[in-house]
C-alpha atoms as a PDB file:
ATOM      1  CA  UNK A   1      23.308  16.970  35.937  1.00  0.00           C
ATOM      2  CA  UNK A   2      20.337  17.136  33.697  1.00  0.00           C
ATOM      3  CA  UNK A   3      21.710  20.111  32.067  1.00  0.00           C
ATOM      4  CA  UNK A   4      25.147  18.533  31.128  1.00  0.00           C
ATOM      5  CA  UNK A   5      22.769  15.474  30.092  1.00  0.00           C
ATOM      6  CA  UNK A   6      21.134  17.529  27.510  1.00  0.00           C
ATOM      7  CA  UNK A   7      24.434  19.246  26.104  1.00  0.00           C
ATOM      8  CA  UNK A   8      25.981  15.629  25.700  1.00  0.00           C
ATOM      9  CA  UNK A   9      22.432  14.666  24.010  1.00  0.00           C
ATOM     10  CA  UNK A  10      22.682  17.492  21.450  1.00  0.00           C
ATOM     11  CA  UNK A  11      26.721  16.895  20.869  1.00  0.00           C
ATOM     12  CA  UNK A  12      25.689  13.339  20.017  1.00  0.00           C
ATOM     13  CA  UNK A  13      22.742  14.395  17.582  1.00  0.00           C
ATOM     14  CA  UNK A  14      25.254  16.813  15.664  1.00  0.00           C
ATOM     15  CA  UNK A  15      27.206  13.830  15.210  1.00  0.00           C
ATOM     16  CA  UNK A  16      24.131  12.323  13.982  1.00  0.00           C
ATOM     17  CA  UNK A  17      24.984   9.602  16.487  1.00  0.00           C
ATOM     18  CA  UNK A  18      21.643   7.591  17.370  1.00  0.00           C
ATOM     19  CA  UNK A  19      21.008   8.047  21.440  1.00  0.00           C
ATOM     20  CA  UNK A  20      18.413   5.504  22.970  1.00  0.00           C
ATOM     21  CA  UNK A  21      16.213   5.609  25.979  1.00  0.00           C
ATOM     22  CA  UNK A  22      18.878   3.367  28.234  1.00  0.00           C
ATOM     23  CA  UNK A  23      22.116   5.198  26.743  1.00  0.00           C
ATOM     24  CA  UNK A  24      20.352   8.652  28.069  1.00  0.00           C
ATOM     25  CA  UNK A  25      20.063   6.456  31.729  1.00  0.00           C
ATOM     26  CA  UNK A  26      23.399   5.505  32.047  1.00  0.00           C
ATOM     27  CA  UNK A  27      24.958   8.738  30.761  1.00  0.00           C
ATOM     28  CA  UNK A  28      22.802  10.285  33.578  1.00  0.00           C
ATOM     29  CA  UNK A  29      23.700   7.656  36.236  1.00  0.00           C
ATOM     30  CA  UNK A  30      27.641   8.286  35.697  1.00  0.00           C
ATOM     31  CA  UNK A  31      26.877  12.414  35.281  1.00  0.00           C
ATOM     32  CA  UNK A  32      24.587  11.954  38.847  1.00  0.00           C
ATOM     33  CA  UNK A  33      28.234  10.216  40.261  1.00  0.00           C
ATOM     34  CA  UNK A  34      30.268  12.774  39.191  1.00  0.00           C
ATOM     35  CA  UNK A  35      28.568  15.837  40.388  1.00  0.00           C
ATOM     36  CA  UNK A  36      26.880  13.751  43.420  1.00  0.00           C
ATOM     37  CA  UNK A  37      24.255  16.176  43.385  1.00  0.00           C
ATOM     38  CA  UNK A  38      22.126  14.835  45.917  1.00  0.00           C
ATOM     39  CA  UNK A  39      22.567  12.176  48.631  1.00  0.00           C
ATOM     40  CA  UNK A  40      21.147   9.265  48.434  1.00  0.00           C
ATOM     41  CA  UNK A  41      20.825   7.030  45.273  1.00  0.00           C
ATOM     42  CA  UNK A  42      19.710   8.320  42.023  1.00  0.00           C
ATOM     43  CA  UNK A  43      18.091   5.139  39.522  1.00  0.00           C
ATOM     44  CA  UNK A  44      17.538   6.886  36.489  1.00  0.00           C
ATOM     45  CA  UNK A  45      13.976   5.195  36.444  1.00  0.00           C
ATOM     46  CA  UNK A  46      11.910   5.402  33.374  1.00  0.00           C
ATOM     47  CA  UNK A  47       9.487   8.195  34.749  1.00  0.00           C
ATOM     48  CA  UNK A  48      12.656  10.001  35.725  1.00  0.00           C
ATOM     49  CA  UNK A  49      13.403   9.488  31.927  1.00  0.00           C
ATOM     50  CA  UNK A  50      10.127  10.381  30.899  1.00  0.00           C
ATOM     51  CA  UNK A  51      10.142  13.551  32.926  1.00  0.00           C
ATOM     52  CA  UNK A  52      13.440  14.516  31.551  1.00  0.00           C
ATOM     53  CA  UNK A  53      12.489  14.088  27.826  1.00  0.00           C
ATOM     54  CA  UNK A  54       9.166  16.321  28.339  1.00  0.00           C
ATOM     55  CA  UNK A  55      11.139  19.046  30.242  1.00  0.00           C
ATOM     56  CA  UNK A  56      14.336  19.389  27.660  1.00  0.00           C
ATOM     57  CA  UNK A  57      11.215  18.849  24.471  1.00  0.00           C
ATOM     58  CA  UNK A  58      12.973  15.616  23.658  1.00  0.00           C
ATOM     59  CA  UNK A  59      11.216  12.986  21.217  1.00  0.00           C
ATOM     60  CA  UNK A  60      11.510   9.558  19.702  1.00  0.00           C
ATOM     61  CA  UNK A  61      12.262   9.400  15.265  1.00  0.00           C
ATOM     62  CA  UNK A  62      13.073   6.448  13.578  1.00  0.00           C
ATOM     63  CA  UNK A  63      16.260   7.042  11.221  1.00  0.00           C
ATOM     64  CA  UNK A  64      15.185   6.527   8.111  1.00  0.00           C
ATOM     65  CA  UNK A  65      16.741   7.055   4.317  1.00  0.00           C
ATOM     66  CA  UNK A  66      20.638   6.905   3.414  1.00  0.00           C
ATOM     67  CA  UNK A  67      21.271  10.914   3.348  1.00  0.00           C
ATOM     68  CA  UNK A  68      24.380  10.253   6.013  1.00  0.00           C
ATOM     69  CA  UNK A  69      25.864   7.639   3.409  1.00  0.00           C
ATOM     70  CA  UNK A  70      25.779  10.169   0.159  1.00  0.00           C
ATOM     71  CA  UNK A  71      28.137  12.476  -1.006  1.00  0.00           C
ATOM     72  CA  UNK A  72      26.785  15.885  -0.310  1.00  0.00           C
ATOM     73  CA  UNK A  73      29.986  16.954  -2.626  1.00  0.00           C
ATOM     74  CA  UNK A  74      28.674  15.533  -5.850  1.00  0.00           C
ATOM     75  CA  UNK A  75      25.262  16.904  -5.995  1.00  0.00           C
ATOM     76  CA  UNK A  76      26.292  20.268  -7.257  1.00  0.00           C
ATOM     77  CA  UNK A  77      27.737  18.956 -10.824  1.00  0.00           C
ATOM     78  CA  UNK A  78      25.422  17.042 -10.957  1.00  0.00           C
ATOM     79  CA  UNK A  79      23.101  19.607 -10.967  1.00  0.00           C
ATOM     80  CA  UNK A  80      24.939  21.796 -12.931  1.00  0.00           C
ATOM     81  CA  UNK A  81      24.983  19.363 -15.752  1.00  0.00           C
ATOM     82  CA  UNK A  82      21.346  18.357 -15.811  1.00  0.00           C
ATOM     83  CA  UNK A  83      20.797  22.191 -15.808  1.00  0.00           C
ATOM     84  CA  UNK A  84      23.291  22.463 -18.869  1.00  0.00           C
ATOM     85  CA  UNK A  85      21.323  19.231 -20.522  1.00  0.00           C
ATOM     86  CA  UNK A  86      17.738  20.966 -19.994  1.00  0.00           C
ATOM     87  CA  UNK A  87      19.386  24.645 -21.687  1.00  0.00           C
ATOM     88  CA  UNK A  88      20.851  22.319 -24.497  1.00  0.00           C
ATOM     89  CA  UNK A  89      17.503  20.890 -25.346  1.00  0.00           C
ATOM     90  CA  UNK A  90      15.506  23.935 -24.653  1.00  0.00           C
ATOM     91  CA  UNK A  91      13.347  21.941 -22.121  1.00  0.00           C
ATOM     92  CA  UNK A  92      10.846  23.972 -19.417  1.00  0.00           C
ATOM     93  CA  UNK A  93      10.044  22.303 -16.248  1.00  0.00           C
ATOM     94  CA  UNK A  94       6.877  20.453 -18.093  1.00  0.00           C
ATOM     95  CA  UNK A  95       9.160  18.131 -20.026  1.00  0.00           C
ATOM     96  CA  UNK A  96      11.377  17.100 -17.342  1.00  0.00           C
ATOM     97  CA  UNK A  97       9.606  13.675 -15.803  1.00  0.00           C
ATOM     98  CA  UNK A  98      11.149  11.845 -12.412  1.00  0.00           C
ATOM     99  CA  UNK A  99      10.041   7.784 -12.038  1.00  0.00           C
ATOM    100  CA  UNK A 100      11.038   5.920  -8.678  1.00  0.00           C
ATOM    101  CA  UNK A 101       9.254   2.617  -7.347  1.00  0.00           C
ATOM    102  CA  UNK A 102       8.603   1.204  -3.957  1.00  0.00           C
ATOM    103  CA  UNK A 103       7.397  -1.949  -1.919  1.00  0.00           C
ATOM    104  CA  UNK A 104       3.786  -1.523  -0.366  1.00  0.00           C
ATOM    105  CA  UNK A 105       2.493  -4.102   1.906  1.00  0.00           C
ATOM    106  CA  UNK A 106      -0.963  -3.815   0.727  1.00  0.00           C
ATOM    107  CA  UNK A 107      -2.819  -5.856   3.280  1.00  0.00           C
ATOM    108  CA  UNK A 108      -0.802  -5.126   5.988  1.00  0.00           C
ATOM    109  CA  UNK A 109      -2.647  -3.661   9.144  1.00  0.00           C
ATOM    110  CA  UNK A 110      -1.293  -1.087  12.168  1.00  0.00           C
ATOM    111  CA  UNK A 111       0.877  -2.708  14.821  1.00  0.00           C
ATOM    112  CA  UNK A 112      -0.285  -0.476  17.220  1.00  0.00           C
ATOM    113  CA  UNK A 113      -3.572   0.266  18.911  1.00  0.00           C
ATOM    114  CA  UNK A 114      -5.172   1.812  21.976  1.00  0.00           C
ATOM    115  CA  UNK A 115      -6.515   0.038  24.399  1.00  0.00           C
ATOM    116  CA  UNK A 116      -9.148  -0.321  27.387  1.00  0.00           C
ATOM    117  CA  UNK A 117      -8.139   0.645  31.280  1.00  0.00           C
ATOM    118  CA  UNK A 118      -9.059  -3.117  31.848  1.00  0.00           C
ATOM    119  CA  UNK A 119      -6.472  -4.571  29.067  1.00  0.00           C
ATOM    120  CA  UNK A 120      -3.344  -5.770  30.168  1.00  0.00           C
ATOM    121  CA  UNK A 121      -2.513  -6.473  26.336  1.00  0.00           C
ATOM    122  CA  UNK A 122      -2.968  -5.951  23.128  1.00  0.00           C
ATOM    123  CA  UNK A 123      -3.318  -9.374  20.938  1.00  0.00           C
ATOM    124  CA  UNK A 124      -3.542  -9.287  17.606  1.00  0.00           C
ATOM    125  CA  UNK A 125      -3.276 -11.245  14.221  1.00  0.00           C
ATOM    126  CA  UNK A 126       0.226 -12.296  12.218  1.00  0.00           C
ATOM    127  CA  UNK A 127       1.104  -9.276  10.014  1.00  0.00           C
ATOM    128  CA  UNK A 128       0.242 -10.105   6.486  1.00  0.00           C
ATOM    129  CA  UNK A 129       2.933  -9.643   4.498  1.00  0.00           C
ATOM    130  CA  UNK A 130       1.278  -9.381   0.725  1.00  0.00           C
ATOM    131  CA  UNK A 131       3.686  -7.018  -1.190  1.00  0.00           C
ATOM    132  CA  UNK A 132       3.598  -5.011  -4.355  1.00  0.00           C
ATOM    133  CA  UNK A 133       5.610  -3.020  -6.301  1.00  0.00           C
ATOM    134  CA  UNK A 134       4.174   0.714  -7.613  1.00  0.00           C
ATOM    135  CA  UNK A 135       5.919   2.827  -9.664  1.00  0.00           C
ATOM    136  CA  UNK A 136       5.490   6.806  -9.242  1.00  0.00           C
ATOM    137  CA  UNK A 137       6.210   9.028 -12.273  1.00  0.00           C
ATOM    138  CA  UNK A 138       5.372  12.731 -12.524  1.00  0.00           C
ATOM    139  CA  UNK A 139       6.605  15.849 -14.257  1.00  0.00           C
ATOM    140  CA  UNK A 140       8.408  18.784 -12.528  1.00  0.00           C
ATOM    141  CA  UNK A 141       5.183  20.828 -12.227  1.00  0.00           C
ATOM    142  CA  UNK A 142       3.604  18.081 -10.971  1.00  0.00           C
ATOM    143  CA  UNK A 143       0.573  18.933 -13.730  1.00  0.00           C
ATOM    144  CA  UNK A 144       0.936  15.544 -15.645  1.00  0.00           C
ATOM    145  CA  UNK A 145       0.854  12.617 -13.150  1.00  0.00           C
ATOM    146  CA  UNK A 146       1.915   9.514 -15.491  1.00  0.00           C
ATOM    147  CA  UNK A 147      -0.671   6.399 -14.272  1.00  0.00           C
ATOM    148  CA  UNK A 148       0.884   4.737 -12.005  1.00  0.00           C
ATOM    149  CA  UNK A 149       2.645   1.063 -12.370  1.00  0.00           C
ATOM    150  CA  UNK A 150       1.520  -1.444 -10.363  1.00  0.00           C
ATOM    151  CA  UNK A 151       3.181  -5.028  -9.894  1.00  0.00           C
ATOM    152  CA  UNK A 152       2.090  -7.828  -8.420  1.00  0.00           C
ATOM    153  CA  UNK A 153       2.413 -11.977  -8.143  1.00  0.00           C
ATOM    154  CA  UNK A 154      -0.922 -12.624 -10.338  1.00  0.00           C
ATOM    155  CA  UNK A 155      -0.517 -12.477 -14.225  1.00  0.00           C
ATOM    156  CA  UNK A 156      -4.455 -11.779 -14.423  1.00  0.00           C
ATOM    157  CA  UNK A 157      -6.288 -11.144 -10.791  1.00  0.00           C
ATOM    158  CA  UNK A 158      -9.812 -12.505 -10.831  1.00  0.00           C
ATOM    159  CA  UNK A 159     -10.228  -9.091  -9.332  1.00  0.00           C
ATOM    160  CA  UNK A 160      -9.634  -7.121 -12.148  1.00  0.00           C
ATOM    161  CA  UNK A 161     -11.982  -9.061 -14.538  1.00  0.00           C
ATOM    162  CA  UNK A 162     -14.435  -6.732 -16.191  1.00  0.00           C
ATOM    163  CA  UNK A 163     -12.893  -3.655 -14.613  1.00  0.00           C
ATOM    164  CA  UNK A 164     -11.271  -0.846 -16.134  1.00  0.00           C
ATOM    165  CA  UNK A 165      -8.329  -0.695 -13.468  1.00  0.00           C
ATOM    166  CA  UNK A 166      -6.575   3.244 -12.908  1.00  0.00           C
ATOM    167  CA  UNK A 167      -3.194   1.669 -12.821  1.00  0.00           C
ATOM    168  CA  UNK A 168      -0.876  -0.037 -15.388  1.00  0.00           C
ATOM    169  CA  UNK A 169      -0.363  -3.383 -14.268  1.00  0.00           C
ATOM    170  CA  UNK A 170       2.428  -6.197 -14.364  1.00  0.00           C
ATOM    171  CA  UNK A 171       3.365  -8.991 -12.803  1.00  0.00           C
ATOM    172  CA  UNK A 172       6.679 -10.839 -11.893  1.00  0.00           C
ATOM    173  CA  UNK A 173       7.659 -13.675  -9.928  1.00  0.00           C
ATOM    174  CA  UNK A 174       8.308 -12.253  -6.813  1.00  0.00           C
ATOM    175  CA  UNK A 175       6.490  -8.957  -7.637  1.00  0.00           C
ATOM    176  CA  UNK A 176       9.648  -6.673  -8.046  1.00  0.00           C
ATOM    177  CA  UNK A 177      10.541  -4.479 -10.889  1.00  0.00           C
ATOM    178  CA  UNK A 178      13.032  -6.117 -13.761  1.00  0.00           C
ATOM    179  CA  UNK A 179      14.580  -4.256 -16.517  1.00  0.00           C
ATOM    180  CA  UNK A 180      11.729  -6.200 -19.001  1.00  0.00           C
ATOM    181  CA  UNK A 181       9.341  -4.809 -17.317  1.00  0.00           C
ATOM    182  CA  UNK A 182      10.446  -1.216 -17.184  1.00  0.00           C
ATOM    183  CA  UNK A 183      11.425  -1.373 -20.613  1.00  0.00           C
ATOM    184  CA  UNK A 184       7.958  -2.171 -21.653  1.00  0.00           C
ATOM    185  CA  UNK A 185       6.721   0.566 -19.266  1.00  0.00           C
ATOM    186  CA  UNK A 186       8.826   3.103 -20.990  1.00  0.00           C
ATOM    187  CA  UNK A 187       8.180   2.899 -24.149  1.00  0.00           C
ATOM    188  CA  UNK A 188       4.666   1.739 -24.139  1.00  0.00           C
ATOM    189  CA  UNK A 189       3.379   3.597 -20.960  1.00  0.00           C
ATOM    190  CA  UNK A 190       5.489   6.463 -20.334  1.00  0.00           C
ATOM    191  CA  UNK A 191       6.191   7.807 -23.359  1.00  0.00           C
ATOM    192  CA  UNK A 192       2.380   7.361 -25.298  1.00  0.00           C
ATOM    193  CA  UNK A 193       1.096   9.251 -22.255  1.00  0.00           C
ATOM    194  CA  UNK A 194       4.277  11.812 -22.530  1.00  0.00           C
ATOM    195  CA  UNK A 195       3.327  12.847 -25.898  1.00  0.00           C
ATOM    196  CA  UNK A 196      -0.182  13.016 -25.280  1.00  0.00           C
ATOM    197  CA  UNK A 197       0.207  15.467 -22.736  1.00  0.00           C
ATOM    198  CA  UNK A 198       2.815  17.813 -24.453  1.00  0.00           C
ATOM    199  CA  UNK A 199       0.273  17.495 -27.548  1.00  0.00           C
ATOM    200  CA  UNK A 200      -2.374  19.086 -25.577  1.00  0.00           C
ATOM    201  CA  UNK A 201       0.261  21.931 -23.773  1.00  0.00           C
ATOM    202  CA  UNK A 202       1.552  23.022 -27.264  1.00  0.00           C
ATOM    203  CA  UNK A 203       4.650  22.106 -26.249  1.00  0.00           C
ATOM    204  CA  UNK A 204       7.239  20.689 -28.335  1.00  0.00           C
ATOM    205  CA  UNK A 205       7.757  16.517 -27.822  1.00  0.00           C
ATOM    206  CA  UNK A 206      10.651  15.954 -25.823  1.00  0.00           C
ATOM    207  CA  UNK A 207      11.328  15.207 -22.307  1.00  0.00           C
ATOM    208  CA  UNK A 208      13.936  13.627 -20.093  1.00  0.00           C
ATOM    209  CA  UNK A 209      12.926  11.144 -17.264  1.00  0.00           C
ATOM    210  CA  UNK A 210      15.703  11.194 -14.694  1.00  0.00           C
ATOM    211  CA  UNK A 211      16.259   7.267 -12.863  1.00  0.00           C
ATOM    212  CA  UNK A 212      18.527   6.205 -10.429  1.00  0.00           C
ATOM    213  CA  UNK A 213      20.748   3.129 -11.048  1.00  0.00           C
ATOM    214  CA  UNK A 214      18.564   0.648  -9.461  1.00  0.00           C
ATOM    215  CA  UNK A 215      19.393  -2.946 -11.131  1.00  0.00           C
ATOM    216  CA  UNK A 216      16.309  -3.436 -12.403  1.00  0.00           C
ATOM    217  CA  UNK A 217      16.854  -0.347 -14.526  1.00  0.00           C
ATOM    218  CA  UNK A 218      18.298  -0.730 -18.443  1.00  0.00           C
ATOM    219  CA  UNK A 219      20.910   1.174 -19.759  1.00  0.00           C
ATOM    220  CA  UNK A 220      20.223   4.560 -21.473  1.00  0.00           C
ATOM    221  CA  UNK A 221      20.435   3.285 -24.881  1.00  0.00           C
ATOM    222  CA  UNK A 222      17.862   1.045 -24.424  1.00  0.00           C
ATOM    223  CA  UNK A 223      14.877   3.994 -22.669  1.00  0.00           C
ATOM    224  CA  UNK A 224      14.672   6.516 -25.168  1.00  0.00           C
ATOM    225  CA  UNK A 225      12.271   6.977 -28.296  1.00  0.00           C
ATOM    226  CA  UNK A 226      13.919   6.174 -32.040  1.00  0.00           C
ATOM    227  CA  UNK A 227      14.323  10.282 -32.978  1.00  0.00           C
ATOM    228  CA  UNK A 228      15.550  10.399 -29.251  1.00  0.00           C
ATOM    229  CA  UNK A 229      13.313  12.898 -28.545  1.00  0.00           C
ATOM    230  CA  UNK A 230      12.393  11.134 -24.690  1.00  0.00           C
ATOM    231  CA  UNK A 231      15.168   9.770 -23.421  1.00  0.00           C
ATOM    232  CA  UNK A 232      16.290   8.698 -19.808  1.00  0.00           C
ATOM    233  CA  UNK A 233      19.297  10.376 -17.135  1.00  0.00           C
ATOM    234  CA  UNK A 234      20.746   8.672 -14.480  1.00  0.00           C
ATOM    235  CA  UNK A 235      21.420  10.379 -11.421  1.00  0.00           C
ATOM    236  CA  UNK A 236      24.665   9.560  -9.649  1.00  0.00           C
ATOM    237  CA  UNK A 237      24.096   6.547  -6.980  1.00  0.00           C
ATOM    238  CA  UNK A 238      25.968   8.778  -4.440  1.00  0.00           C
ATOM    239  CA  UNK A 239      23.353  11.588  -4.825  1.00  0.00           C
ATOM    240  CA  UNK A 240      20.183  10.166  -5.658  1.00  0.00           C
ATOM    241  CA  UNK A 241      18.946  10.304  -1.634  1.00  0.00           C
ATOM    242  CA  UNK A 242      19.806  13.647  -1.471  1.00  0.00           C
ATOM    243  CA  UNK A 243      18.195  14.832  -4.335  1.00  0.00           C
ATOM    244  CA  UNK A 244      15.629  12.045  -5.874  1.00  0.00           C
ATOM    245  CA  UNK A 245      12.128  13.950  -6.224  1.00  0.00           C
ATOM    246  CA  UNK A 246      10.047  11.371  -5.101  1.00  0.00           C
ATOM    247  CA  UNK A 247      12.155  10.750  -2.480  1.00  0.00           C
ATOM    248  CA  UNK A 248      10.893  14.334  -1.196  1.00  0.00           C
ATOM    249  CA  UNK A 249       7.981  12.890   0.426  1.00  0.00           C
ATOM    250  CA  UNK A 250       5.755  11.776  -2.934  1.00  0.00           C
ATOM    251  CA  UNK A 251       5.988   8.175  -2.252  1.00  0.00           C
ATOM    252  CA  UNK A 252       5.650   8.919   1.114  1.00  0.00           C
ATOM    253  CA  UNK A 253       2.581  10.358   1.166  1.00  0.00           C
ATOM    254  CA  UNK A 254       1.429   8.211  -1.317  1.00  0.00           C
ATOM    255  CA  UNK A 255       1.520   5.145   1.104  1.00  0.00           C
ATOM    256  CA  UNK A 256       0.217   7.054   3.874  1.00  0.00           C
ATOM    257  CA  UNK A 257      -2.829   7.978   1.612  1.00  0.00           C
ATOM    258  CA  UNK A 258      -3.276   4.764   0.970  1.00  0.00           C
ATOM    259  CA  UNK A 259      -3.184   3.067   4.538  1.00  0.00           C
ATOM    260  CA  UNK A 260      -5.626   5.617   5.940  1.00  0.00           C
ATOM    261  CA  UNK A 261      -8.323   4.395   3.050  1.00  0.00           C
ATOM    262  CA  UNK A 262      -7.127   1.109   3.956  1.00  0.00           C
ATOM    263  CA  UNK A 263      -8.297   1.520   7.136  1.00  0.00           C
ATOM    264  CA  UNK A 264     -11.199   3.441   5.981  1.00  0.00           C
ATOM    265  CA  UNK A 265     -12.453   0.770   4.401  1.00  0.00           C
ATOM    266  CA  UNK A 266     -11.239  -2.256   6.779  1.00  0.00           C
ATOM    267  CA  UNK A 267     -13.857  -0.287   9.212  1.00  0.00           C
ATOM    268  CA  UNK A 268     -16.527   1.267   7.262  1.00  0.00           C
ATOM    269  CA  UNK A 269     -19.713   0.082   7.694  1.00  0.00           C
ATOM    270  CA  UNK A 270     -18.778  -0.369  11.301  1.00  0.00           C
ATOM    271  CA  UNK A 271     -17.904   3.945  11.845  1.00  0.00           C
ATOM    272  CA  UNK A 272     -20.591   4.884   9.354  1.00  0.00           C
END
């Protein structure tokens, strides 16, 4: 039974079907009918699940991104043409700059924790919800990391008074990017530090920053330099999970960098 089980399991997961803890228990309690393997009754109980999962080297994900909803199709021309725009303008890898932003709940603590043998539960505090918007921007080297953008709710955080902050910061209403905002950040942010950094490679001073059509982006007439020397390409919206850059784990990591000196310094003095 367990066998047939597992090769329903993996037919599902090619599918990329989702498959839960209580769909694996009553798949096995109609299989267990069906081949009536042994007498008596069979409950499927959740250290019969357990068991099962450890023996076939099965594990819990969450499904995450929107790869399943792009089209795998269009990624090659794409491709093909930003290759063909890079040739035309006699670009290397330095010049060629990828900007995506993100929500971070800055305050917000772990929902999980361990706990004593003696603790039936685990209370804890309501989640604070304090968001932020940061903007990641890098070349394709990865040698020139633009400062990052940070936005927030404050127009000028008591916080930040006599301090020279690493970050670029803005703020909005409901601290989300807007198209004023990132029009401001391109020209007087992105593309000051662009030059700068091409100055000191030798390098000629052009560069293309490739977006994806997010609504708070402008139109490409309106992100590029007078000569149109840096100017901005937007990826398809049917490709840009497949093949965004920071998508490939940047902001990812970033966040998880964060947290864990988060937590670092929620804790502190207390470790050390």
């Amino acid at each position: 039974m367990e066998k047939m089980l597992y090769k329903w399991f993996i037919a599902q997961r090619n599918k990329n079907c989702p498959v839960t803890g209580e769909m694996l228990k009553k798949k096995a309690m109609k299989l267990h009918a069906d081949f009536k393997e042994k007498e008596g009754s069979f409950h499927a109980s959740p250290g019969w699940l357990s068991g099962f999962k450890t023996r076939f080297g099965i594990r819990l994900l969450k499904v995450c991104g929107e790869k399943l909803s792009s089209d795998i199709q269009a990624t090659d021309p794409f491709k093909h043409k930003l290759r063909n725009i890079i040739y035309e303008l006699k670009l290397c890898e330095d010049q060629v700059y990828n900007a995506d932003e993100t929500g971070l709940f800055w305050k917000m603590l772990p929902d999980r924790t361990y706990v004593s043998q003696t603790e039936k539960t685990a209370p804890g505090r309501k989640a604070e919800k304090a968001r932020i918007t940061f903007l990641a921007c890098t070349n394709a080297t990865g040698q020139h990391k633009v400062k990052p953008l940070i936005i927030g709710h404050a127009k000028k955080p008591r916080s930040f008074k006599a301090y020279d902050i690493p970050v670029d910061y803005r703020n909005s209403k409901n601290a989300w990017m807007t198209a004023n905002i990132f029009r401001e950040w391109f020209h007087h942010c992105f593309v000051p530090q662009v030059h700068k950094y091409l100055l000191q490679k030798g390098l000629p001073g052009k560069a293309i920053l490739l977006l994806d059509n997010a609504p708070c982006h402008p139109p490409e007439d309106e992100l590029k330099t007078a000569d149109g020397s840096i100017l901005v390409i937007y990826m398809l919206p049917n490709v840009t999970p497949l093949i965004q850059p920071m998508d490939q784990n940047v902001i990812r990591l970033t966040k998880l960098y964060y947290k864990k000196h988060l937590l670092l310094l929620a804790v502190g003095k207390e470790m050390f």
